[in-house]
Every structure is written in C-alpha cells, then in structure tokens.
N, C-alpha and C. Protein backbone atom coordinates (compact mmCIF):
# COMPACT_ATOMS: atom_id res chain seq x y z
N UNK A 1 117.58 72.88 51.58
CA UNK A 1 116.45 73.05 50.68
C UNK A 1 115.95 74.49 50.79
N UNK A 2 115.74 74.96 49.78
CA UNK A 2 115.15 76.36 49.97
C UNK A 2 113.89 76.47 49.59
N UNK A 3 112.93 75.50 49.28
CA UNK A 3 111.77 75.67 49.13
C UNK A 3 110.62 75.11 50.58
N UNK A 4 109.73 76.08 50.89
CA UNK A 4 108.89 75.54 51.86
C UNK A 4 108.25 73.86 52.12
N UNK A 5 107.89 73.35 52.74
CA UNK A 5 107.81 72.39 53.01
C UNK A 5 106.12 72.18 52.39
N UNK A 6 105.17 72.68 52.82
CA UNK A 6 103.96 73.29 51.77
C UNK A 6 104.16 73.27 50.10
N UNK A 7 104.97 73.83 49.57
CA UNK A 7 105.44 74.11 48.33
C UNK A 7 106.37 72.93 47.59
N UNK A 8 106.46 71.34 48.42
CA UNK A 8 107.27 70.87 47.68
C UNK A 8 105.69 69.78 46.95
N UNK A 9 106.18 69.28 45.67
CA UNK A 9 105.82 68.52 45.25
C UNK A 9 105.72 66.77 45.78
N UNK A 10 104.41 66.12 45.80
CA UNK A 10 104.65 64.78 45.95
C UNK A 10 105.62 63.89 45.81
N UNK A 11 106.16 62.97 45.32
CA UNK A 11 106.98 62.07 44.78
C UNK A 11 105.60 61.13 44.26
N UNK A 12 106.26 60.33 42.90
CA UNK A 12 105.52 59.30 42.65
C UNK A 12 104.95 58.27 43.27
N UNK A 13 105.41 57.72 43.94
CA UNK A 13 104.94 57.27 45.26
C UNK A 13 104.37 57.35 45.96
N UNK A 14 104.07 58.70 46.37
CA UNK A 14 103.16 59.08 47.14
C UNK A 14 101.57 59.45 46.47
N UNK A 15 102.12 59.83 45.32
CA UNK A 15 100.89 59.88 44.41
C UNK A 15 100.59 58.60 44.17
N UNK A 16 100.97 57.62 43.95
CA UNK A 16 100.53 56.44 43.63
C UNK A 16 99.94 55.76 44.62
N UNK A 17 100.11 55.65 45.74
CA UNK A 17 99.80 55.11 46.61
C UNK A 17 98.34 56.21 47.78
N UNK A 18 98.34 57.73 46.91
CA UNK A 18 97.25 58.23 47.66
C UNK A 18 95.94 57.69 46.90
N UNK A 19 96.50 57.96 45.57
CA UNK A 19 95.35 57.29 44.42
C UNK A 19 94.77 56.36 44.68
N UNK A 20 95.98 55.34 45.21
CA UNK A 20 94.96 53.78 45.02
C UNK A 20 94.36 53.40 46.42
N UNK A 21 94.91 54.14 47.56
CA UNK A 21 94.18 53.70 48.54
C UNK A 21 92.90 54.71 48.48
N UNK A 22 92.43 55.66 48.34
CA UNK A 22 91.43 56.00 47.42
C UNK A 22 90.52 55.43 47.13
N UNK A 23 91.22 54.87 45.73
CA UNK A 23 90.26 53.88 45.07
C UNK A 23 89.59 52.66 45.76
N UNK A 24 90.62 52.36 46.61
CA UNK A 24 90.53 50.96 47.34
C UNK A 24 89.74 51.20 48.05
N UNK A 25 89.40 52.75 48.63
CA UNK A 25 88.40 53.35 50.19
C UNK A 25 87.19 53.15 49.53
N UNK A 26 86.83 53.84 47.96
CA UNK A 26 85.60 53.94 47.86
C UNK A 26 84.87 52.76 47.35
N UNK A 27 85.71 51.85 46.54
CA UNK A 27 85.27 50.50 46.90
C UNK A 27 84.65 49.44 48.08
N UNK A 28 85.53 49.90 49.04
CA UNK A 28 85.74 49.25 50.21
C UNK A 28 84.25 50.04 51.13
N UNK A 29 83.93 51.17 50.45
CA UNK A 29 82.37 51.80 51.17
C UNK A 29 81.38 51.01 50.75
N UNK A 30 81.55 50.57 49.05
CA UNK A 30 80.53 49.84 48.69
C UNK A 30 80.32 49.01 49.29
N UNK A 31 81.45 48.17 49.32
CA UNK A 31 81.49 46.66 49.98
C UNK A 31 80.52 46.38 51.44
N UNK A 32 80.89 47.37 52.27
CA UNK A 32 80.44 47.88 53.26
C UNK A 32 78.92 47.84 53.57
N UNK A 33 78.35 48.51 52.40
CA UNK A 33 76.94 49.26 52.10
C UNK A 33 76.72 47.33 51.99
N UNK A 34 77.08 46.94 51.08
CA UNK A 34 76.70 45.35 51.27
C UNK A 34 76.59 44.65 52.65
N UNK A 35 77.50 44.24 52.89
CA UNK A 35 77.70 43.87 54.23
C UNK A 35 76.49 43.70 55.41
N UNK A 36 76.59 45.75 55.16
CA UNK A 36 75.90 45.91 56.65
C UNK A 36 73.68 45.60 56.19
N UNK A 37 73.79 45.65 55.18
CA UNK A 37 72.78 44.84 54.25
C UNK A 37 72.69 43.28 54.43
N UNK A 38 73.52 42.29 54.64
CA UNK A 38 73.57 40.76 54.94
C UNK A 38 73.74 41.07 56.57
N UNK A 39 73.85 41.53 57.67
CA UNK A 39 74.22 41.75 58.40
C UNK A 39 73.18 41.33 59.59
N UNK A 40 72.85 40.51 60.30
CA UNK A 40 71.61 39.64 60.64
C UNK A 40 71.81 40.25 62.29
N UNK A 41 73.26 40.34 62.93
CA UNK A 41 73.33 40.26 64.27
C UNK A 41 73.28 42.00 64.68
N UNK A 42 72.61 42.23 65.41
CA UNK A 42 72.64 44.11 65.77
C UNK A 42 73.87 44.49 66.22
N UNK A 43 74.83 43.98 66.82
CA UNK A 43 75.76 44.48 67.49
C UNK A 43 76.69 44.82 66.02
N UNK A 44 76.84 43.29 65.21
CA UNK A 44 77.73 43.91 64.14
C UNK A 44 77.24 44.57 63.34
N UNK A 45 75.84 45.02 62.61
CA UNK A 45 75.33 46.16 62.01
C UNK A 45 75.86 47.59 62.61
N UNK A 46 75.39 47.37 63.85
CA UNK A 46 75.96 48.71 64.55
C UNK A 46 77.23 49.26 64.19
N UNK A 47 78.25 47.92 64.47
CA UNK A 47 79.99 48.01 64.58
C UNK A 47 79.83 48.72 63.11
N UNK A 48 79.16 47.79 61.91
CA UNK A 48 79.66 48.08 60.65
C UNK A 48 79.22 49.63 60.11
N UNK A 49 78.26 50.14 60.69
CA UNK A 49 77.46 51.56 60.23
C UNK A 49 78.98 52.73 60.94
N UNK A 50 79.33 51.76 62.11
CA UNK A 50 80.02 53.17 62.96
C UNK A 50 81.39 53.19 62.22
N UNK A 51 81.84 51.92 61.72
CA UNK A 51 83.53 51.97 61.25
C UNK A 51 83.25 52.68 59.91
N UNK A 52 81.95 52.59 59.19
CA UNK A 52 81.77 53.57 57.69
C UNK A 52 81.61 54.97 57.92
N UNK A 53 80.84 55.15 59.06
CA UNK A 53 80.82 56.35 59.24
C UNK A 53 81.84 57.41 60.03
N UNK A 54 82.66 56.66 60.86
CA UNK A 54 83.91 56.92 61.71
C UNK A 54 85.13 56.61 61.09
N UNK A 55 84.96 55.96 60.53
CA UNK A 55 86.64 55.27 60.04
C UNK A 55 86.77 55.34 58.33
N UNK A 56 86.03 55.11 57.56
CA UNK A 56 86.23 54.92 56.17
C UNK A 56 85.73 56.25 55.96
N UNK A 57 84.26 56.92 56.09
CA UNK A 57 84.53 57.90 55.32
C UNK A 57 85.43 59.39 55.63
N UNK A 58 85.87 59.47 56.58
CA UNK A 58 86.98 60.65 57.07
C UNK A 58 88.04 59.89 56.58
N UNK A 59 88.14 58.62 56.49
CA UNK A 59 89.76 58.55 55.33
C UNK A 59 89.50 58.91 53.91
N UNK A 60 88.53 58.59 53.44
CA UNK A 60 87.95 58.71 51.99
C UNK A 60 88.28 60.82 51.43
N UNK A 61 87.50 61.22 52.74
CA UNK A 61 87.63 62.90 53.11
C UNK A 61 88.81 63.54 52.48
N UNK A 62 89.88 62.99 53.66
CA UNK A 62 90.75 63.61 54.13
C UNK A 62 91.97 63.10 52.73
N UNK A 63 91.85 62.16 52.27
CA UNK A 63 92.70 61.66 51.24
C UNK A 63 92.39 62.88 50.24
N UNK A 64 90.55 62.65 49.50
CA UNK A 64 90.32 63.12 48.10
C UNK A 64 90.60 64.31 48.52
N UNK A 65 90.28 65.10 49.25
CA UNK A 65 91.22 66.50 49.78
C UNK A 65 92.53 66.91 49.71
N UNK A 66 93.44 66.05 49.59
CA UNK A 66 94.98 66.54 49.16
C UNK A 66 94.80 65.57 48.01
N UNK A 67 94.43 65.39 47.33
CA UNK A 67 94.24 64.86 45.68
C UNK A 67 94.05 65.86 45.25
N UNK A 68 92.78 66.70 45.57
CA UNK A 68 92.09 67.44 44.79
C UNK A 68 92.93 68.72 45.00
N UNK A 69 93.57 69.03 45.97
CA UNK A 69 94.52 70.19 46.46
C UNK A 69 95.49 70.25 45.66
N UNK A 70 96.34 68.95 44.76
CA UNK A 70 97.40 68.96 44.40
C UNK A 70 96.83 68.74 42.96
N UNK A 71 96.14 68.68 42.21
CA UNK A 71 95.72 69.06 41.32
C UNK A 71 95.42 67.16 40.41
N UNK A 72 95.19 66.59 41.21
CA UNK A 72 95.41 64.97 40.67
C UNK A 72 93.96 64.04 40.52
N UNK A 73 93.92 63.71 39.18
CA UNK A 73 92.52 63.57 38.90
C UNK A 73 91.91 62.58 40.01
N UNK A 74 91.01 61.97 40.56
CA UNK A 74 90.76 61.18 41.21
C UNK A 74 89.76 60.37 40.61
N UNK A 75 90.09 58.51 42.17
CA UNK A 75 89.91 57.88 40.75
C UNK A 75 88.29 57.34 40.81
N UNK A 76 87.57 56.51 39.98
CA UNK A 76 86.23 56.66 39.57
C UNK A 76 85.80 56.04 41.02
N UNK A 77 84.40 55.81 41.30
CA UNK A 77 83.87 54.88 42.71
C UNK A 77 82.74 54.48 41.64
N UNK A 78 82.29 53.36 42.51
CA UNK A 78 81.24 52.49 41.95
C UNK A 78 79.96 53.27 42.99
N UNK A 79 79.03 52.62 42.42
CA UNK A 79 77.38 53.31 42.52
C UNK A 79 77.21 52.65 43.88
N UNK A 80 76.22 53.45 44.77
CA UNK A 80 76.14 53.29 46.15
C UNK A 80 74.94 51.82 45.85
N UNK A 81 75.11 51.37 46.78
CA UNK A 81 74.45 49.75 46.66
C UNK A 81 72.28 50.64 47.58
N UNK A 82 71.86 49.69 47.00
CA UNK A 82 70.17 50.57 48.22
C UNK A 82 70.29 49.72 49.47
N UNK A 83 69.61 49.92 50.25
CA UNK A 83 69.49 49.64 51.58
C UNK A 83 68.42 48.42 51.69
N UNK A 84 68.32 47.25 52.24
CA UNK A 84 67.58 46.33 51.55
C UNK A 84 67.66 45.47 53.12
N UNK A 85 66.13 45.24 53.43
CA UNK A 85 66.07 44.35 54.44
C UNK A 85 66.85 43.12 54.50
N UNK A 86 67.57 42.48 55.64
CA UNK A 86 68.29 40.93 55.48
C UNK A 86 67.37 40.09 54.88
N UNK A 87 65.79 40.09 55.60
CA UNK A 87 65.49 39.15 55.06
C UNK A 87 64.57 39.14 53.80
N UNK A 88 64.90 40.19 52.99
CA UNK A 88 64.79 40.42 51.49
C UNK A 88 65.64 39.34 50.52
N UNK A 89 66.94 38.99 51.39
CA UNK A 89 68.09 38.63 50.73
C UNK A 89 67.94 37.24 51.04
N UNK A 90 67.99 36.36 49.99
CA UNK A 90 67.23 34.48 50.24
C UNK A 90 68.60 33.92 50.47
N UNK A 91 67.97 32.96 51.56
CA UNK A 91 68.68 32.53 52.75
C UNK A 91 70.98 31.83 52.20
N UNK A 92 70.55 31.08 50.65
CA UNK A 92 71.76 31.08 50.22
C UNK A 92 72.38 31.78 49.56
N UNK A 93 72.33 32.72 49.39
CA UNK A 93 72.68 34.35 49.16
C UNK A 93 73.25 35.36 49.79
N UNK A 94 73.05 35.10 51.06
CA UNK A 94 73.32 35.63 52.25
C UNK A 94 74.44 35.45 52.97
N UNK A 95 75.42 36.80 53.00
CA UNK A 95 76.52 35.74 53.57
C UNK A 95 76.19 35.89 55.28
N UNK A 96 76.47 34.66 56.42
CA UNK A 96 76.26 35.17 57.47
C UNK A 96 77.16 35.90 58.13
N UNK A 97 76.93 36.06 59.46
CA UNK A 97 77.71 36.93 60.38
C UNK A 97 79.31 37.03 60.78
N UNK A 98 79.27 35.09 60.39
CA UNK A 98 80.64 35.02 60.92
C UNK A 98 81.70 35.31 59.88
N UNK A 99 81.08 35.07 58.67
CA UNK A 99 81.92 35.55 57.21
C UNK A 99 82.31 36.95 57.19
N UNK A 100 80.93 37.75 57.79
CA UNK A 100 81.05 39.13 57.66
C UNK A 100 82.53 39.76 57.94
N UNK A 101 82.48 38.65 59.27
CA UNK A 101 83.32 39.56 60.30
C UNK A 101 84.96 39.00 59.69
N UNK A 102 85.01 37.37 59.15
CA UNK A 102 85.87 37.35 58.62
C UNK A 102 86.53 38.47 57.56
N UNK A 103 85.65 38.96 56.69
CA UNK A 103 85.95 39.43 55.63
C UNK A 103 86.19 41.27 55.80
N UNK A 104 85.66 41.67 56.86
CA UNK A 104 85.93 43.10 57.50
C UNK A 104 87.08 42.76 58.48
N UNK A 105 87.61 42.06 58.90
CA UNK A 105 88.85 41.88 59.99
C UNK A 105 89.65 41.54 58.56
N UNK A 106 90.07 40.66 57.78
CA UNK A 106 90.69 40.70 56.93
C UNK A 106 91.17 42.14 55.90
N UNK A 107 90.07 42.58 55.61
CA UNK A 107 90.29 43.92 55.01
C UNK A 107 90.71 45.17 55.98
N UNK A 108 91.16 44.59 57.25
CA UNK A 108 91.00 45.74 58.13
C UNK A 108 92.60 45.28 58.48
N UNK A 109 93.19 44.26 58.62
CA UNK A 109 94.98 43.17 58.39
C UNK A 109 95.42 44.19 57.29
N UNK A 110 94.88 43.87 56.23
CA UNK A 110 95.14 44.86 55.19
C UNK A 110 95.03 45.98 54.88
N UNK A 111 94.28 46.41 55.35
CA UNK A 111 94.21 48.05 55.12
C UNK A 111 95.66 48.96 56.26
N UNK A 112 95.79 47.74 57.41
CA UNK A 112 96.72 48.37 58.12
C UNK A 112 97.55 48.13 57.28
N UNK A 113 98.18 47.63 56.84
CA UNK A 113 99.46 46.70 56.06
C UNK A 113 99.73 48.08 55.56
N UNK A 114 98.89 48.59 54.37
CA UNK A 114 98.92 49.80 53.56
C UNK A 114 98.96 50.72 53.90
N UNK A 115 98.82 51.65 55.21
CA UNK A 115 98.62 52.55 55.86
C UNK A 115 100.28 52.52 56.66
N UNK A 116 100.45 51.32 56.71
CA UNK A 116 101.71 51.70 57.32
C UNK A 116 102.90 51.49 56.47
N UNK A 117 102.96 51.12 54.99
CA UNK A 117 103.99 51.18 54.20
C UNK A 117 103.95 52.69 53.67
N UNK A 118 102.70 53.66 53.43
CA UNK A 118 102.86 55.17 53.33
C UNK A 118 103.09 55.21 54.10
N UNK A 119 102.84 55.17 55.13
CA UNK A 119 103.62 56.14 56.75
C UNK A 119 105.21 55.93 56.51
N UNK A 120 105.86 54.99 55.85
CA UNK A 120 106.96 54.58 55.66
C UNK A 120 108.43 55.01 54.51
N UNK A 121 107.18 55.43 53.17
CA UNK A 121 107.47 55.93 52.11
C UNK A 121 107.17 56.95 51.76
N UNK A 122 106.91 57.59 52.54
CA UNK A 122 106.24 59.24 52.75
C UNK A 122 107.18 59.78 52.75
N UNK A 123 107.47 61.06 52.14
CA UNK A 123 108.28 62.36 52.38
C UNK A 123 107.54 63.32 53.30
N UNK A 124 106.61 63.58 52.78
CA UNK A 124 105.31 64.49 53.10
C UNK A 124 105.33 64.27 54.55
N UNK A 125 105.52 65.17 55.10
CA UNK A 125 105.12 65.16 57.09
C UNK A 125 103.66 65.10 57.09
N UNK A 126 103.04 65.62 56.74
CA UNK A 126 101.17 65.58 56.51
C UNK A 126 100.91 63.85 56.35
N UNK A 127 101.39 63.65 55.07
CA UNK A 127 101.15 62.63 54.56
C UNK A 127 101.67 61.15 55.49
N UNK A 128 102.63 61.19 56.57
CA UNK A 128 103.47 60.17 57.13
C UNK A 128 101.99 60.24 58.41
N UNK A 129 101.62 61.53 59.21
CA UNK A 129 100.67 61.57 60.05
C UNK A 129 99.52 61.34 59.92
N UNK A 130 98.71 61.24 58.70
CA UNK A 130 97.68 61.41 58.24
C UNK A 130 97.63 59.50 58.44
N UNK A 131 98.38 59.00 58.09
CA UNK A 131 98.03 57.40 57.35
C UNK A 131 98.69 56.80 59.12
N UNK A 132 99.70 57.67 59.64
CA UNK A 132 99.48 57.27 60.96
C UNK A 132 98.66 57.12 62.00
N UNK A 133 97.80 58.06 61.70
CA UNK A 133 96.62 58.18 62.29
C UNK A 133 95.45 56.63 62.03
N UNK A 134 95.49 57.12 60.05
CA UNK A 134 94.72 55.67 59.82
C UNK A 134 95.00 54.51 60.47
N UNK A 135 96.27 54.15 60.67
CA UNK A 135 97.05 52.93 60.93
C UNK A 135 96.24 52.66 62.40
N UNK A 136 96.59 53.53 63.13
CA UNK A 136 95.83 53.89 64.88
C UNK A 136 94.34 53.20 64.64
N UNK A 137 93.97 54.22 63.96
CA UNK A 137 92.03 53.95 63.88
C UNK A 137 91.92 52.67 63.62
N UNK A 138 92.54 52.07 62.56
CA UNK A 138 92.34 50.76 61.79
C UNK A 138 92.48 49.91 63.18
N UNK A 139 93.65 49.90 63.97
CA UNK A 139 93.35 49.06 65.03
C UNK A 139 92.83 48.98 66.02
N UNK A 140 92.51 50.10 66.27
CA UNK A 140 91.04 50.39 67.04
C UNK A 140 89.68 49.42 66.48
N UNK A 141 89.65 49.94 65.27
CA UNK A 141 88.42 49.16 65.20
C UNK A 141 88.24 47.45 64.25
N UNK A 142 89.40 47.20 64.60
CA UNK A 142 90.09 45.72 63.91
C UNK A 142 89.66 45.09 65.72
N UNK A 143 90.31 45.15 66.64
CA UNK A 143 89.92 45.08 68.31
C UNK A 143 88.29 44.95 68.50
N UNK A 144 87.99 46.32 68.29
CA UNK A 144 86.65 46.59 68.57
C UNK A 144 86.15 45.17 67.42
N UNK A 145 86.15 44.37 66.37
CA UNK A 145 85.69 43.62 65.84
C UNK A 145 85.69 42.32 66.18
N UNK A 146 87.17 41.84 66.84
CA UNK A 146 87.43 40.89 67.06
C UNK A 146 87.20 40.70 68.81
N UNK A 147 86.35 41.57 69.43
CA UNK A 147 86.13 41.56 70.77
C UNK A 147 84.50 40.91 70.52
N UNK A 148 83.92 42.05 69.25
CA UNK A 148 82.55 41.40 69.14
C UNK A 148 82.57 39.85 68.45
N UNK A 149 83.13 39.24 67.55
CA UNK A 149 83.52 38.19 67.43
C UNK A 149 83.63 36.76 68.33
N UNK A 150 84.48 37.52 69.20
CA UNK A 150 84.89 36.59 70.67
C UNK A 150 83.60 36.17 71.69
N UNK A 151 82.91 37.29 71.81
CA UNK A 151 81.48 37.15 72.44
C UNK A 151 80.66 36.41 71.96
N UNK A 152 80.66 36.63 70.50
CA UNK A 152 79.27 36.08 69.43
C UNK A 152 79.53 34.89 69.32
N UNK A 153 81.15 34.17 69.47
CA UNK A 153 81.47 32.79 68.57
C UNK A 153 82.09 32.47 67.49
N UNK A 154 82.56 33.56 66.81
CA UNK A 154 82.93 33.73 65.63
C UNK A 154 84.34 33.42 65.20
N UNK A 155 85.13 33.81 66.53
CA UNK A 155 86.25 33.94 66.51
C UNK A 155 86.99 32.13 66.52
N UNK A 156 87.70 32.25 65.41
CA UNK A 156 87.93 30.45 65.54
C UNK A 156 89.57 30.55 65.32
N UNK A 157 90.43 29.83 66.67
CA UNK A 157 91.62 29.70 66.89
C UNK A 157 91.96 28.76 66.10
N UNK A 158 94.16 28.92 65.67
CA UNK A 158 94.13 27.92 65.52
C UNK A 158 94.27 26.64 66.82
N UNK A 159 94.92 25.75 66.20
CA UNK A 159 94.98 24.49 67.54
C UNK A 159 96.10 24.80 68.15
N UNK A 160 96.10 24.30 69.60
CA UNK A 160 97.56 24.95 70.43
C UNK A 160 98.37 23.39 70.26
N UNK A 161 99.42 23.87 69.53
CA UNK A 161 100.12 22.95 70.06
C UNK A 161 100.83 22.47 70.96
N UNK A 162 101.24 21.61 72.38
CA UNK A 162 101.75 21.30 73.45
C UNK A 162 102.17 20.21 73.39
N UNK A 163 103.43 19.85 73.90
CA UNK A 163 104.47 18.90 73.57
C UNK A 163 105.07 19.06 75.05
C-alpha cells in the first residue's frame, strides 16, 4: 500500500456501524437521564450518574470526533429529558430499581455485543482500539452493576439443575 495509514478512507462498514452506534449512544443518554430520574435506591443513582458520565459520554466524544473528522454528517439525538424528583413520578409510573438494573445490564450485554463486532470488522487500527477499549469499560461497569444488584436483591438466578 502506498498510502499512509491516516490517509486511508473508512470502508462502509465502518461508517455504518460508527453512525449507528452514535445514534444508539445518544439515545441511550436519554434513556439514562430517565432512569436515573425513576431511580429510588442511592447506590444505583450514583452507579447510573457515574456510567453517563464515565462511560457513555467519552464514547459519545470520542466517536462524534472521527465522524466529524471524516467529514460524515452525524446522526440527530433526541432532547435532554429535566431532572425531576422520584417522588414527582406516581407510584405506577415508576419503573423500580430492580427493572432499572434489568434494563441497564441488558443494554450494557448489548452494547458489548456491538463494540466487539467493530473491533472485529474494523480496518482502522484507531477504530479496532477505540471500541476495544469500549468493550473493556462496558464490562467494567456491566460487573460494577451486577455486584450492586447481588447486594440489593435484584439479581434473580436461573434454577440449578441437579440430577
């Protein structure tokens, strides 16, 4: 190859897949902004403020930054949600704690899933480290969730089977 490694172009793929996890991040802030809004127990408010502020928005960063570097429109985000006492929010309305955590450990299964099929389909050396990294963080704080879980009660096995 005689062109710099800097100087080569994406592949479709890679554009496609920076776009939508992207899209999927700044969604996934909203969601968040909800969340930590229904969010009744302090430990997981805490967890949920630190994984938005540690984990989602430096991916959100570091993505729209080689979007915007490579000249690729980026894609729309929805309106930041307000900040609203729990118990503003009437009582069947509310999702509780243990849902929370269902539904942030689930999105967190998945978000690895995605982080590690770019690390996979990557040309881009930037691009293979960058989502490797995510992949790392994500299970860091997928652990860190399901440790607070385990303490609180939340965490529900299936049945062992023994024969």
């Amino acid at each position: 190859m005689t062109t710099k490694k800097q100087d080569e172009p994406f592949h479709s793929g890679e554009v496609y897949h920076l776009w939508n996890y992207l899209y999927h991040t700044k969604h996934l802030l909203v969601t968040m902004q909800v969340l930590i809004n229904h969010a009744g127990d302090h430990d997981l408010k805490t967890y949920c403020e630190d994984f938005v502020e540690s984990c989602l928005i430096q991916e959100e960063q570091q993505v729209e930054g080689i979007l915007k570097e490579a000249g690729i429109r980026l894609p729309p985000a929805p309106p930041d949600r307000p900040n609203v006492d729990v118990e503003d929010i009437p009582a069947g309305a509310r999702f509780n704690d243990a849902e929370i955590f269902n539904l942030i450990q689930r999105e967190l299964v998945s978000t690895r899933a995605d982080s590690s099929y770019v690390t996979g389909i990557a040309l881009n050396e930037d691009i293979r480290s960058m989502f490797s990294d995510f992949h790392g963080q994500q299970e860091e704080y997928e652990q860190k969730i399901i440790d607070i879980a385990r303490e609180k009660g939340w965490l529900v096995l299936p049945p062992i089977n023994i024969k």
